[in-house]
Protein backbone atom coordinates (compact mmCIF):
# COMPACT_ATOMS: atom_id res chain seq x y z
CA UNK A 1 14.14 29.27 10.85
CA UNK A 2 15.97 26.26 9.85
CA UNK A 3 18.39 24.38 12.33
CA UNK A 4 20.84 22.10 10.94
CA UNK A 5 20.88 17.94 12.89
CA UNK A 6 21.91 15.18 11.77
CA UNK A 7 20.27 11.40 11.11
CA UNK A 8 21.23 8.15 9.72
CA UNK A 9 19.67 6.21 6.68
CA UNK A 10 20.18 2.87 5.44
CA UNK A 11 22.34 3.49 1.96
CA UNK A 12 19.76 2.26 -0.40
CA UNK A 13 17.24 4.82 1.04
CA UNK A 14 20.09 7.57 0.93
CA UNK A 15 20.38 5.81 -2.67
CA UNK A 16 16.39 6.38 -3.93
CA UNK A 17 16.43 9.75 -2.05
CA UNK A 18 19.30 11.25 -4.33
CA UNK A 19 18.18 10.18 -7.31
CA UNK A 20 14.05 11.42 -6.77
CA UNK A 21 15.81 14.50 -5.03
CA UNK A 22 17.49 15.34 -8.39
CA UNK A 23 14.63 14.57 -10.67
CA UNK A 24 12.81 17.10 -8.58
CA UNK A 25 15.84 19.48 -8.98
CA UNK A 26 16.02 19.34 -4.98
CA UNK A 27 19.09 19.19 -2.76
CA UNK A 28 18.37 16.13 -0.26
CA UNK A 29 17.61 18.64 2.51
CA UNK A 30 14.82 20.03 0.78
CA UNK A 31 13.51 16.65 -0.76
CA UNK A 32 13.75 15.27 2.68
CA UNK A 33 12.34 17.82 4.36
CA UNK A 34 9.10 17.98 1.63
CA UNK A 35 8.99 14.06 2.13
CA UNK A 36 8.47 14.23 5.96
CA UNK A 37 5.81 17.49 5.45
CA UNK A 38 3.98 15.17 3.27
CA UNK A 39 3.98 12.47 5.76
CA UNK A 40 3.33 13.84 8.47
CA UNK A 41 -0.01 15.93 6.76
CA UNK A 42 -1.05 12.15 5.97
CA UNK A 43 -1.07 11.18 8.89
CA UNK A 44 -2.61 14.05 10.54
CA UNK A 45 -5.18 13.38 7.95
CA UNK A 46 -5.88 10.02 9.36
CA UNK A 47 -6.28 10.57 12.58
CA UNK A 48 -9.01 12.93 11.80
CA UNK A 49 -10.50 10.27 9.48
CA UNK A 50 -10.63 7.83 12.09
CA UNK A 51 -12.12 10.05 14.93
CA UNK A 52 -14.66 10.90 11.99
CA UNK A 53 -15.08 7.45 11.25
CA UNK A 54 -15.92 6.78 14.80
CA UNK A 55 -18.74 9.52 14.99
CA UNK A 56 -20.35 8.14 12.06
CA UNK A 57 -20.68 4.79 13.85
CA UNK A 58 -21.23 5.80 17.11
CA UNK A 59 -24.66 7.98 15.72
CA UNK A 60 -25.05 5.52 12.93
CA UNK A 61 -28.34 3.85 14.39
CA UNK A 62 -29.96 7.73 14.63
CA UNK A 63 -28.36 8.32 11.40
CA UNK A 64 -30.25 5.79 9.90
CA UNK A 65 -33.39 6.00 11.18
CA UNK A 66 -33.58 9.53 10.31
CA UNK A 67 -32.31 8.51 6.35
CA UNK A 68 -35.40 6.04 6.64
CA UNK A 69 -37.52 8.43 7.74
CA UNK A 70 -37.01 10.72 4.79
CA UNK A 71 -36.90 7.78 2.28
CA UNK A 72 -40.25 7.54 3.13
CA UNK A 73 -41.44 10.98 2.32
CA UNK A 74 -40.49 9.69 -1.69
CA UNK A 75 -43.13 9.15 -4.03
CA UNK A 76 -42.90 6.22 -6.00
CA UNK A 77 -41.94 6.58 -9.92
């Protein structure tokens, strides 16, 4: 369901939004609304990035002494 509000952008914005919105053969509503899907996915995908990030270096010690551990199982060529 779409519901219809209204917001206020600067005029050059407004400006670069109509002209990408027609090269993608978009009305502004749709190129708009793809803009802020996009977005918004990006920075859902950095959130999860960073709590991953912060795993990694909270277990990085055991991390690494397990990846020494198996380096050492290597025979030497």
């Amino acid at each position: 369901m779409k519901i219809k509000t209204s917001i206020t952008l600067s005029e050059d914005l407004l400006e670069v939004v109509d002209q990408q919105s027609r090269e993608y053969n978009r009305n502004r509503s749709e190129f708009i609304e793809d803009a802020l899907r996009a977005f918004l996915a990006q920075m859902l995908r950095d959130e999860r990035n960073a709590r991953d990030l912060e795993i990694l270096n909270q277990r990085a010690d055991v991390l690494n002494e397990e990846a020494t551990d198996v380096l050492a199982y290597q025979v030497p060529l």
